[in-house]
N, C-alpha and C. Protein backbone atom coordinates (compact mmCIF):
# COMPACT_ATOMS: atom_id res chain seq x y z
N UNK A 1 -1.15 -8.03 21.78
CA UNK A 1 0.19 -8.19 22.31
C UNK A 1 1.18 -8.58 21.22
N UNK A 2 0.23 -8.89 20.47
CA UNK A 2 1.46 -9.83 19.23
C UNK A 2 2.02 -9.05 18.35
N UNK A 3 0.81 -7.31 18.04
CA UNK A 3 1.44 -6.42 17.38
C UNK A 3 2.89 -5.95 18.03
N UNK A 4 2.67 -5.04 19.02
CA UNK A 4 3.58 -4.62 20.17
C UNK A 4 5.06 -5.33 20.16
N UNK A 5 4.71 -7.00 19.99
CA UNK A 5 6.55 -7.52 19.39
C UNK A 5 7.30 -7.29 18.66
N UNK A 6 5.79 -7.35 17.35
CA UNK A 6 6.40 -6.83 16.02
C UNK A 6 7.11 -5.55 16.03
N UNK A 7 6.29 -4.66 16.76
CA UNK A 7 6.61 -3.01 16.12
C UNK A 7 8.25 -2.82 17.19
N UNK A 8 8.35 -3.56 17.85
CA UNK A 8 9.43 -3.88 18.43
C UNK A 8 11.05 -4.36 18.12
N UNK A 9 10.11 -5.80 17.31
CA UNK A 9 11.19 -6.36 16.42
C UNK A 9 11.84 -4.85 14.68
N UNK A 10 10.71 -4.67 14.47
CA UNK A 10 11.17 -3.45 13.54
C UNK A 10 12.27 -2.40 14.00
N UNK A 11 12.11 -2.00 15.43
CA UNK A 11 13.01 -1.02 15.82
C UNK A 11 14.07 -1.42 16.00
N UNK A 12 14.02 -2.53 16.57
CA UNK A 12 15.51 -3.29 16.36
C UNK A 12 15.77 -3.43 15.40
N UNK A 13 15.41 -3.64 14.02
CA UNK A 13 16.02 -4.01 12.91
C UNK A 13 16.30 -2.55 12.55
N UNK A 14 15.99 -1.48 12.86
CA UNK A 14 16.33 -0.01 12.48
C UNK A 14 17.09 0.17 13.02
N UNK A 15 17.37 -0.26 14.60
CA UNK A 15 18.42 0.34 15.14
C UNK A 15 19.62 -0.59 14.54
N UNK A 16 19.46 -1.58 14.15
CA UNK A 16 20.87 -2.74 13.89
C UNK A 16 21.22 -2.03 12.69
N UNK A 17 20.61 -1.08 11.30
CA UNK A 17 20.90 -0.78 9.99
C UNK A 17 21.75 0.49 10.59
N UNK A 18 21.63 1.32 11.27
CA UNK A 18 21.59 2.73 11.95
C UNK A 18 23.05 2.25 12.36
N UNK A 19 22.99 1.57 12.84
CA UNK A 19 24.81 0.60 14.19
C UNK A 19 25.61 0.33 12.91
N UNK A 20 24.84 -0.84 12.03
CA UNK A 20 25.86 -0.55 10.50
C UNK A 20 26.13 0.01 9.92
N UNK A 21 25.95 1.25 9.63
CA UNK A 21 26.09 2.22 9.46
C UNK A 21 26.84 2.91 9.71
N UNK A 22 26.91 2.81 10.74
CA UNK A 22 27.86 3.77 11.56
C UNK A 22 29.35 2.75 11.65
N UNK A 23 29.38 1.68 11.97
CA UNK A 23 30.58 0.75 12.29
C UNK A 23 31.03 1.33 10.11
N UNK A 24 30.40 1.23 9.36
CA UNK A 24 30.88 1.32 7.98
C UNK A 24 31.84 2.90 8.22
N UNK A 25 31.29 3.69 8.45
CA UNK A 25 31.67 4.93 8.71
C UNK A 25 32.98 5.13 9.42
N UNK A 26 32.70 4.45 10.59
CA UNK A 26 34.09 4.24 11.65
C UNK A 26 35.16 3.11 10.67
N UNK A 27 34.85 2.32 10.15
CA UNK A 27 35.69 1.49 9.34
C UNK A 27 36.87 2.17 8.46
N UNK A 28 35.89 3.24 7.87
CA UNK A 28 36.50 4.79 6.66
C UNK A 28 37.41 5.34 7.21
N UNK A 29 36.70 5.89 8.35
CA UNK A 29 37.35 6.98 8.34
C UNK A 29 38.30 7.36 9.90
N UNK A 30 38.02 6.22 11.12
CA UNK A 30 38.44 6.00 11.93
C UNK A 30 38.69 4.79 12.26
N UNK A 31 39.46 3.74 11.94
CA UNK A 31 39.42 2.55 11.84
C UNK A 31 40.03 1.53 12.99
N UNK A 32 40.58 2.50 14.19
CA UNK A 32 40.81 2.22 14.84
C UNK A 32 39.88 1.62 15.93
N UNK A 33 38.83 2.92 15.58
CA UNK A 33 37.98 2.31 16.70
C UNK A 33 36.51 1.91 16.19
N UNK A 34 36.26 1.19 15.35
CA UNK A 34 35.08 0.29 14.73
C UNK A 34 34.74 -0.81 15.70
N UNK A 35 35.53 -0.96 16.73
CA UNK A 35 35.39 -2.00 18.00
C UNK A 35 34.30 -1.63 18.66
N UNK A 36 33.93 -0.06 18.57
CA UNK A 36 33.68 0.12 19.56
C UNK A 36 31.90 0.20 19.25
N UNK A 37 31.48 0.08 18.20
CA UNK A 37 30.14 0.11 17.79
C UNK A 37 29.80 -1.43 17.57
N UNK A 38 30.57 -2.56 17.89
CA UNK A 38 30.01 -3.63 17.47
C UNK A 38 29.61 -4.27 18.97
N UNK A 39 29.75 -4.22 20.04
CA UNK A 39 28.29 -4.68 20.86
C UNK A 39 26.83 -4.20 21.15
N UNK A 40 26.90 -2.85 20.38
CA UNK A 40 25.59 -2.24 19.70
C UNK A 40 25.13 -3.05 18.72
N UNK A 41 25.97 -3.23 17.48
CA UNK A 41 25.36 -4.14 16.45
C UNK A 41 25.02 -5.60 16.47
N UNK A 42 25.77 -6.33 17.44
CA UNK A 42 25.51 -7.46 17.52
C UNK A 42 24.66 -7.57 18.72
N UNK A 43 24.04 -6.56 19.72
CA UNK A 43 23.12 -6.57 20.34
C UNK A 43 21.48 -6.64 19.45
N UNK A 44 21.71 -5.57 18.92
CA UNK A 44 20.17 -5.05 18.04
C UNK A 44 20.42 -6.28 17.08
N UNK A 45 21.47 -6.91 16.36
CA UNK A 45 20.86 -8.20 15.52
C UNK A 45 20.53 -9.07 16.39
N UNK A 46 20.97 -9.63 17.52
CA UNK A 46 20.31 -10.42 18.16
C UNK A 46 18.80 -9.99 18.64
N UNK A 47 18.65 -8.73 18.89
CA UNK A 47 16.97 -9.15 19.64
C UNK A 47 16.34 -8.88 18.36
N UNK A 48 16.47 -8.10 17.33
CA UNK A 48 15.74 -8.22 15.86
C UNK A 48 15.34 -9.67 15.70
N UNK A 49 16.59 -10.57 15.48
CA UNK A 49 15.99 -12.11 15.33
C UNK A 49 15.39 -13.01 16.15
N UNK A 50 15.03 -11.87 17.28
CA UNK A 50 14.69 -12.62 18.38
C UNK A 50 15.16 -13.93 18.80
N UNK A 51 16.44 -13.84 18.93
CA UNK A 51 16.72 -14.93 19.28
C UNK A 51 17.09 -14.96 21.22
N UNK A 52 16.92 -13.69 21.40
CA UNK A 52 17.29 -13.51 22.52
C UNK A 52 15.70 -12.77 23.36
């Protein structure tokens, strides 16, 4: 069971690099709306650190 968190916690940390990524992108080149990718990113950093 303890693997299964891990390989869990990893996808979240992929999906949170993937969300930064993209908010960097929207920052460039559409900057209006970079709003709109950050309760994606601050979702996936929160369950990455499991804090949630």
């Amino acid at each position: 069971m303890e693997k299964n968190q891990s390989l869990s916690k990893g996808t979240y940390w992929i999906l949170f690099f993937v969300s930064l990524a993209i908010m960097v992108w929207l920052l460039m080149f559409h900057s209006n709306w970079f709003w709109v990718d950050l309760p994606f990113l601050l979702t996936f950093l929160v369950k990455a650190m499991d804090v949630v």
